[in-house]
N, C-alpha and C. Protein backbone atom coordinates (compact mmCIF):
# COMPACT_ATOMS: atom_id res chain seq x y z
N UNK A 1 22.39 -55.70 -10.08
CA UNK A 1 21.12 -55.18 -9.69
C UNK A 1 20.99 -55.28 -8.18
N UNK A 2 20.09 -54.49 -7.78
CA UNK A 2 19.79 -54.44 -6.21
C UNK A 2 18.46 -55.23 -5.94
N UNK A 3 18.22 -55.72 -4.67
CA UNK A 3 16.93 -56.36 -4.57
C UNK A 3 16.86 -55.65 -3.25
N UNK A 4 15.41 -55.06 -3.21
CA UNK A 4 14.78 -54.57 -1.80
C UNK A 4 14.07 -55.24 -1.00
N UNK A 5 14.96 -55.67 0.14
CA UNK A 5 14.05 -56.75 1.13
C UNK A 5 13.95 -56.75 2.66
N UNK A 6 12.61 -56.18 2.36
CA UNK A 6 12.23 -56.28 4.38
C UNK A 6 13.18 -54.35 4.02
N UNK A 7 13.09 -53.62 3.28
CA UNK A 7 13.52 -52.34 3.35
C UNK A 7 15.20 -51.87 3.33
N UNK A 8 15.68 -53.06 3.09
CA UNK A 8 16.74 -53.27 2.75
C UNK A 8 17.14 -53.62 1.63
N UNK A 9 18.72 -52.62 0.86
CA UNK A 9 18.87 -53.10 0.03
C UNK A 9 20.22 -53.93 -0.33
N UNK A 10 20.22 -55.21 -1.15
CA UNK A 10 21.43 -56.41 -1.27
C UNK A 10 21.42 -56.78 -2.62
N UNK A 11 22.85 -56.60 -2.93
CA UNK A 11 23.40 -56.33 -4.03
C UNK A 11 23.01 -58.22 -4.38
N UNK A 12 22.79 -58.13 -6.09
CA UNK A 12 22.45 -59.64 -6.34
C UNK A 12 22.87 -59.69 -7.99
N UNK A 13 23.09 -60.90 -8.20
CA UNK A 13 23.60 -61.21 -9.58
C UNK A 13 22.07 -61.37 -10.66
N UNK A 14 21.99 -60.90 -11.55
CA UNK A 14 20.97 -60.85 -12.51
C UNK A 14 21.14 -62.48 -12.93
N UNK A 15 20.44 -63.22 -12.41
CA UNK A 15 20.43 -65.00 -13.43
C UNK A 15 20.34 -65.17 -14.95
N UNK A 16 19.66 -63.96 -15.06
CA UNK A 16 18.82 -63.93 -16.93
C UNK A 16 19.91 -63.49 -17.71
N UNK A 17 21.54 -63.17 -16.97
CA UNK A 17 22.25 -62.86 -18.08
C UNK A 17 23.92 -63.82 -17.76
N UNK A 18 23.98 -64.28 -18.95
CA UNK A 18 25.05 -65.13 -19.55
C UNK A 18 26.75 -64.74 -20.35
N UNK A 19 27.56 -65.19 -19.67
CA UNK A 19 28.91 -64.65 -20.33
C UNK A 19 28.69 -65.24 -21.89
N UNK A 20 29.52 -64.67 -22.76
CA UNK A 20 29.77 -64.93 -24.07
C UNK A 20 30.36 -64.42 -24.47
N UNK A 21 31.10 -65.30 -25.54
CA UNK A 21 32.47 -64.58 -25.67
C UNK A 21 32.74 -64.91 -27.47
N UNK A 22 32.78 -64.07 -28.39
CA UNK A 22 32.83 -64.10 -29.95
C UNK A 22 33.65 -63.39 -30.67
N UNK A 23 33.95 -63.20 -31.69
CA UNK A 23 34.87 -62.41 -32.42
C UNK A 23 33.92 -61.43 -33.37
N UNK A 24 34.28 -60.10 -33.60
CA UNK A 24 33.62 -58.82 -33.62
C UNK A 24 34.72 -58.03 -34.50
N UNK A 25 33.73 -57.85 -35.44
CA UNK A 25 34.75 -56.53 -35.81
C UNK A 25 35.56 -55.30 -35.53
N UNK A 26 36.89 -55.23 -35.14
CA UNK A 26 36.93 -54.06 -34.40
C UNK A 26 37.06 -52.51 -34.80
N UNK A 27 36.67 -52.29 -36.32
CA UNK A 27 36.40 -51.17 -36.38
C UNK A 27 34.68 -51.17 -36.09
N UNK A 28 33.90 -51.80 -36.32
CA UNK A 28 32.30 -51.62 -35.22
C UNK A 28 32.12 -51.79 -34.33
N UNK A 29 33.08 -52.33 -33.83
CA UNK A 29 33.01 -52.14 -32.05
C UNK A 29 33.82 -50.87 -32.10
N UNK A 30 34.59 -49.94 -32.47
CA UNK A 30 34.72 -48.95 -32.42
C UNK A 30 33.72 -47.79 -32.51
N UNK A 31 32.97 -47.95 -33.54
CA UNK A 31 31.74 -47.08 -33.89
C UNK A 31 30.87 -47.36 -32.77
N UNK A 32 30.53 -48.73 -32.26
CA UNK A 32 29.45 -49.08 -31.59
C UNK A 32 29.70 -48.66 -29.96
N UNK A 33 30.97 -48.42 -29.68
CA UNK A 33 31.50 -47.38 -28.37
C UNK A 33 31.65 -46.41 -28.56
N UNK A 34 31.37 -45.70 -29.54
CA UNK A 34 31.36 -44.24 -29.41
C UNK A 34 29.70 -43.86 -29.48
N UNK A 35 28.71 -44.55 -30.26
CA UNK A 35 27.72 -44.55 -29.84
C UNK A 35 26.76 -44.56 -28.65
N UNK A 36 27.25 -45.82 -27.74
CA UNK A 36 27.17 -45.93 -26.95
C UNK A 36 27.59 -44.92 -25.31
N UNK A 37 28.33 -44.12 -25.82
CA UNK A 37 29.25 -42.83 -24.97
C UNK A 37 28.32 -42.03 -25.34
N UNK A 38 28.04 -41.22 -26.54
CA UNK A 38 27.15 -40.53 -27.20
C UNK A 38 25.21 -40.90 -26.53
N UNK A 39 24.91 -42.07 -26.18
CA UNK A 39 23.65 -42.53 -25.85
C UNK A 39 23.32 -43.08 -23.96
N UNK A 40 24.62 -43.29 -23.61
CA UNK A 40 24.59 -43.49 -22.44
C UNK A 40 24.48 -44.78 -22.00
N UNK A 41 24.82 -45.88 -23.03
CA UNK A 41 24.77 -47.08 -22.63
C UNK A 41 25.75 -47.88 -22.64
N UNK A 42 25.72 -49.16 -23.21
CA UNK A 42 26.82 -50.03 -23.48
C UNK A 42 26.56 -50.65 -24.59
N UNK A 43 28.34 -51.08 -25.11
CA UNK A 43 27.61 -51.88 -26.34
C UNK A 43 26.74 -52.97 -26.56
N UNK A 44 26.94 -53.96 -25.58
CA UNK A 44 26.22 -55.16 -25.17
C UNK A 44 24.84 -54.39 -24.95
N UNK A 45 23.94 -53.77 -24.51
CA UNK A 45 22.83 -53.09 -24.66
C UNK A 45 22.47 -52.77 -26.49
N UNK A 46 23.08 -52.17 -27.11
CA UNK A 46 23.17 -52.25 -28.48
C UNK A 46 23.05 -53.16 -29.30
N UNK A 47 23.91 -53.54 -28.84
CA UNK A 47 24.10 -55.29 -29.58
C UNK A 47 22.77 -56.06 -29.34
N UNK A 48 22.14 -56.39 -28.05
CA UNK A 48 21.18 -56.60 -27.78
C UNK A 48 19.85 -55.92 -28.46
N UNK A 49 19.98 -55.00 -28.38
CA UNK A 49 18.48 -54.22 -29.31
C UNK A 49 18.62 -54.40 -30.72
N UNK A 50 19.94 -54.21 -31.30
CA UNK A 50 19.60 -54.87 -32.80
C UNK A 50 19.16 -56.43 -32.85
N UNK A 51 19.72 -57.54 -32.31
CA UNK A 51 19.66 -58.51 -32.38
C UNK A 51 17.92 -58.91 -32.31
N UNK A 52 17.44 -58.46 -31.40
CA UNK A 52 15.67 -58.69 -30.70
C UNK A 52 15.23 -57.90 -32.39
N UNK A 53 15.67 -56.95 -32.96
CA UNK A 53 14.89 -56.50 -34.05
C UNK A 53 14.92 -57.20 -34.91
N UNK A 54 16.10 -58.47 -35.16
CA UNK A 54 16.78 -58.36 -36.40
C UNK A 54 15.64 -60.12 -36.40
N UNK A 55 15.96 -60.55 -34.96
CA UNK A 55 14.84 -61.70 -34.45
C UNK A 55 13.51 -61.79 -34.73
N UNK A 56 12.98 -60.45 -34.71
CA UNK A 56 11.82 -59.94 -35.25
C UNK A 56 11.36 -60.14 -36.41
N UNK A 57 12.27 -60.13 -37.59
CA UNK A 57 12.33 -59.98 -38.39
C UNK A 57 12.30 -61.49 -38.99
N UNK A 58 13.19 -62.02 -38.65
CA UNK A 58 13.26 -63.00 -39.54
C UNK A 58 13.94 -63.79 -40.18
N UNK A 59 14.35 -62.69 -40.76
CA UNK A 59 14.71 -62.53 -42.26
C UNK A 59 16.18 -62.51 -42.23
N UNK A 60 17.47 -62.32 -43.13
CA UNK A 60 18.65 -62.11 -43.09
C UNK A 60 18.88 -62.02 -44.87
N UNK A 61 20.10 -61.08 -45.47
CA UNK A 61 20.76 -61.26 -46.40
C UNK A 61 22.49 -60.62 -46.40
N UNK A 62 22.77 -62.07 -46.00
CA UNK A 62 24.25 -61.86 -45.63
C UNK A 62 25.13 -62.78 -46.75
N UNK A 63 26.09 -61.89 -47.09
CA UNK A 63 27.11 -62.25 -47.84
C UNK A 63 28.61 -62.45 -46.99
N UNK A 64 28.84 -64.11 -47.38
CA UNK A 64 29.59 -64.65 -46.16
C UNK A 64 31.07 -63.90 -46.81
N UNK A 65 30.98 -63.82 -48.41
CA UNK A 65 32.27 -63.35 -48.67
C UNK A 65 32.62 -62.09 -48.14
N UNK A 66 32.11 -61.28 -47.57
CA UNK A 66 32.13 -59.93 -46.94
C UNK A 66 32.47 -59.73 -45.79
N UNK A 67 32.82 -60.51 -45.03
CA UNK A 67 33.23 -60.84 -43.62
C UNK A 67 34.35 -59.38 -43.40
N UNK A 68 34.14 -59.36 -41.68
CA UNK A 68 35.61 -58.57 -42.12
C UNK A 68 36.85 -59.34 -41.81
N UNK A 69 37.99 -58.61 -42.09
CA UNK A 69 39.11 -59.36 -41.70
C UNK A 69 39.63 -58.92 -40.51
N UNK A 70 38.95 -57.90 -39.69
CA UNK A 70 39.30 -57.14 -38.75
C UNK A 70 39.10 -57.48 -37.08
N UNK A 71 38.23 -58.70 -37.35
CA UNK A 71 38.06 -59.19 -36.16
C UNK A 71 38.72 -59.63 -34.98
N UNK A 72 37.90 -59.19 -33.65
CA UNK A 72 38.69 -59.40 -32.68
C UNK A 72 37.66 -59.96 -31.43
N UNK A 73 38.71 -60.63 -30.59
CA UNK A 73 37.77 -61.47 -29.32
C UNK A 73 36.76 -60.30 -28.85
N UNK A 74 35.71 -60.33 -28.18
CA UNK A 74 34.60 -59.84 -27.64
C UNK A 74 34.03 -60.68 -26.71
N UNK A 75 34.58 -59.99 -25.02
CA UNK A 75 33.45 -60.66 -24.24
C UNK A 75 32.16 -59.82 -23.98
N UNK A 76 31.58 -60.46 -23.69
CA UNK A 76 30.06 -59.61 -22.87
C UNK A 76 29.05 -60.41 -22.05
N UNK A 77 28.03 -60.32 -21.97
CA UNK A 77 26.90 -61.09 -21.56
C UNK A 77 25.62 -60.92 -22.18
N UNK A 78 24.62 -61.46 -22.29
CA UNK A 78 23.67 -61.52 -22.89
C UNK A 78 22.34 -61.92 -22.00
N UNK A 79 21.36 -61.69 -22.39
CA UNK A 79 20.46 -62.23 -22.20
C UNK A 79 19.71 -63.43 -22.39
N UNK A 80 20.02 -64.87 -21.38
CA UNK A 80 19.88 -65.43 -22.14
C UNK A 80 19.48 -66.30 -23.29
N UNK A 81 17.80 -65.69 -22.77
CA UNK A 81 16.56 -66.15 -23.68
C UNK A 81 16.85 -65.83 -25.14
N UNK A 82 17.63 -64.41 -25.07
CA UNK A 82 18.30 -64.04 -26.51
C UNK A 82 19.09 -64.50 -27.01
N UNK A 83 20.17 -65.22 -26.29
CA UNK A 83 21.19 -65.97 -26.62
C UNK A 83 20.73 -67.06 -27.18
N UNK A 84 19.49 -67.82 -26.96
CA UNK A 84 19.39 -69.10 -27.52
C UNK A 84 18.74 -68.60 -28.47
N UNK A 85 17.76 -67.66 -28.91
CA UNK A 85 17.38 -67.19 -29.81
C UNK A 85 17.99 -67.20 -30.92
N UNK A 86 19.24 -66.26 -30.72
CA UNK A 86 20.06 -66.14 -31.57
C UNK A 86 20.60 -66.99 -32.32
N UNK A 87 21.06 -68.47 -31.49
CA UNK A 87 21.61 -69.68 -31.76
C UNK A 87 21.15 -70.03 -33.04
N UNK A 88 19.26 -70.51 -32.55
CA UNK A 88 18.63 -71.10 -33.50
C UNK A 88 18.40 -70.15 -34.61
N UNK A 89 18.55 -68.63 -34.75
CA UNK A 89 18.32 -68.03 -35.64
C UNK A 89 19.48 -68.15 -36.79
N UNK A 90 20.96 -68.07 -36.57
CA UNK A 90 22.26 -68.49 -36.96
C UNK A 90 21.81 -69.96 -37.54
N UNK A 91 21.66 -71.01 -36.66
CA UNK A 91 21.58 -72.56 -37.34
C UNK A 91 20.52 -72.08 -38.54
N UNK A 92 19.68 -71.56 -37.86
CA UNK A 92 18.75 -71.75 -39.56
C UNK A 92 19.00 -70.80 -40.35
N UNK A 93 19.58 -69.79 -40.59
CA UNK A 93 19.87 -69.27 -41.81
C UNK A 93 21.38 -70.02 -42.20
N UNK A 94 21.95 -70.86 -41.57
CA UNK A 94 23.55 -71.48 -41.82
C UNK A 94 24.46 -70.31 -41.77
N UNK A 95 24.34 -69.39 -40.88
CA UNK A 95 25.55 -69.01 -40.33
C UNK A 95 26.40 -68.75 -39.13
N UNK A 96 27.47 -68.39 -38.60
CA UNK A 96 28.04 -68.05 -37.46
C UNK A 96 27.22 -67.08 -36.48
N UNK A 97 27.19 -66.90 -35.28
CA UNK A 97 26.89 -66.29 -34.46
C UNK A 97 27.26 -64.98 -34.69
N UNK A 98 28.87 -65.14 -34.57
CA UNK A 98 29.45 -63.48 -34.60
C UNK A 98 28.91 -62.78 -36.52
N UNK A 99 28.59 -63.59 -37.39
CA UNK A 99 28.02 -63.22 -38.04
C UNK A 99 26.72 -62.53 -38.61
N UNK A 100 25.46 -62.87 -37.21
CA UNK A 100 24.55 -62.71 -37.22
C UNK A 100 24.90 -61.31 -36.11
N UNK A 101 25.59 -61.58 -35.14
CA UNK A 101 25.74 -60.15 -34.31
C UNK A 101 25.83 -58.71 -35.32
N UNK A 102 27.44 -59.13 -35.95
CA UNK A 102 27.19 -57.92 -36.96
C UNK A 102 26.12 -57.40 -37.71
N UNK A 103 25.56 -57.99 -37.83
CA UNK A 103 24.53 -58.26 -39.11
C UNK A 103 23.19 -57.12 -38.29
N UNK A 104 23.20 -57.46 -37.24
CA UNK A 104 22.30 -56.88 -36.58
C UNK A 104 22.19 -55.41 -35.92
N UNK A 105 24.08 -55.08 -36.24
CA UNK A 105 23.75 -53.46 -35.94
C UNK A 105 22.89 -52.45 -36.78
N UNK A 106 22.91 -53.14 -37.78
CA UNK A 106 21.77 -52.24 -38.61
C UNK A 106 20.21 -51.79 -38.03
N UNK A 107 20.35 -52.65 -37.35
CA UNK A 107 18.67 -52.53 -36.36
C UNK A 107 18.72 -52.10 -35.24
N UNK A 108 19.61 -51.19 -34.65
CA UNK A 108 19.72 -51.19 -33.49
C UNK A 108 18.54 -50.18 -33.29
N UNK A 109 17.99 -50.06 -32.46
CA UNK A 109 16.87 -48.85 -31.90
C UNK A 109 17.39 -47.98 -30.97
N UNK A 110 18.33 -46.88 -30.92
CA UNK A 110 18.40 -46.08 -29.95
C UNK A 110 17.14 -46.19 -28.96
N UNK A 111 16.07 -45.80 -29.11
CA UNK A 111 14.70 -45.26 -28.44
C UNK A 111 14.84 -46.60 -27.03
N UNK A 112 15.21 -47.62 -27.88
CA UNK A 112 14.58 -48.90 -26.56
C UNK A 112 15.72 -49.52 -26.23
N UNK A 113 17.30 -49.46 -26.00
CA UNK A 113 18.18 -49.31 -25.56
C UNK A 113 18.38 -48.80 -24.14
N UNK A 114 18.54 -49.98 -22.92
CA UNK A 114 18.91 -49.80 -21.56
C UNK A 114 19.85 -49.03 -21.59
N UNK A 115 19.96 -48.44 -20.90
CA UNK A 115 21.07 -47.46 -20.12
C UNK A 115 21.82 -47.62 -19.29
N UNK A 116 22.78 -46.77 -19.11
CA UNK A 116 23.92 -47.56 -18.55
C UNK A 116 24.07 -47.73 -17.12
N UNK A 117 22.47 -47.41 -16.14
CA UNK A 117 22.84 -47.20 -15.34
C UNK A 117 21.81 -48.41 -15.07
N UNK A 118 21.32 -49.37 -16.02
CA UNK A 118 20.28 -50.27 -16.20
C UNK A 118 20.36 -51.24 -15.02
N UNK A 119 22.01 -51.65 -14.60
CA UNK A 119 22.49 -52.78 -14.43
C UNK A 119 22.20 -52.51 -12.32
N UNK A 120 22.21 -50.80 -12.11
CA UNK A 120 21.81 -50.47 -10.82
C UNK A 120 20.56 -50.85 -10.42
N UNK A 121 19.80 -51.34 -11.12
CA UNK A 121 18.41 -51.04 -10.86
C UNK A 121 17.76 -51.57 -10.04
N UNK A 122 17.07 -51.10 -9.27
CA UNK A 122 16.57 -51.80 -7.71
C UNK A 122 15.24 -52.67 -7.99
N UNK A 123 15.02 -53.79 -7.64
CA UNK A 123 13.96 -54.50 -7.92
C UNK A 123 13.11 -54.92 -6.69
C-alpha cells in the first residue's frame, strides 16, 4: 500500500496482514485461480471472503473422513484479526485450520471480494 504524506507518496508494508502458510487442496486452489483471473483478484482475497462469511455464521458441518488427499503447501497472508478468528473458530468446532479454509469456499461472495489492485491502494 501507499501512504500520502505532506503530498507525497511512500511505499509501506500493510501491519494488519500476516504470512501463513497451510496445506490446501490442489485441485481448489486450481478452481479458486481461475476464479480469481475470471474476477480480478487473488485467491487469498477469496479465501478471505468465504472465511468472514463462514465466521458469520457460526456454524460448520464437516466430515473429517472427506478430506482430500490432494493436498498441497499454501503460502499467503491474511488478515490478521481473521487469522485469530479463524483459530478460535477451528479449536471450537475441533478441527484443523486448513480444514476450516476449505470448508469456507462455499461462502465466498464475489460482490465483496478486494481486487487485485487492492494491495496499491493509497491511504
Amino acid at each position: 500500500m501507499w501512504k500520502n504524506i505532506n503530498g507525497k507518496l511512500y511505499q509501506s508494508i500493510d501491519t494488519a496482514r500476516v504470512k501463513f502458510r497451510t496445506n490446501i487442496s490442489k485441485s481448489l486452489l486450481n478452481q479458486l485461480d481461475k476464479i480469481a483471473v475470471e474476477n480480478d483478484t487473488h485467491v487469498n482475497y477469496l479465501l478471505e471472503s468465504g472465511l468472514k462469511n463462514l465466521i458469520e455464521l457460526d456454524t460448520i458441518t464437516f466430515d473429517k473422513k472427506c478430506r482430500p488427499k490432494d493436498r498441497v503447501q499454501y503460502k499467503t497472508t491474511y488478515d490478521s484479526e481473521l487469522l485469530e478468528q479463524i483459530k478460535i473458530f477451528a479449536k471450537k468446532h475441533h478441527l484443523f485450520i486448513n480444514d476450516v479454509i476449505e470448508y469456507s469456499v462455499k461462502y465466498i461472495d464475489l460482490e465483496e471480494v478486494k481486487k487485485s489492485r487492492h494491495r496499491f491502494r493509497i491511504e
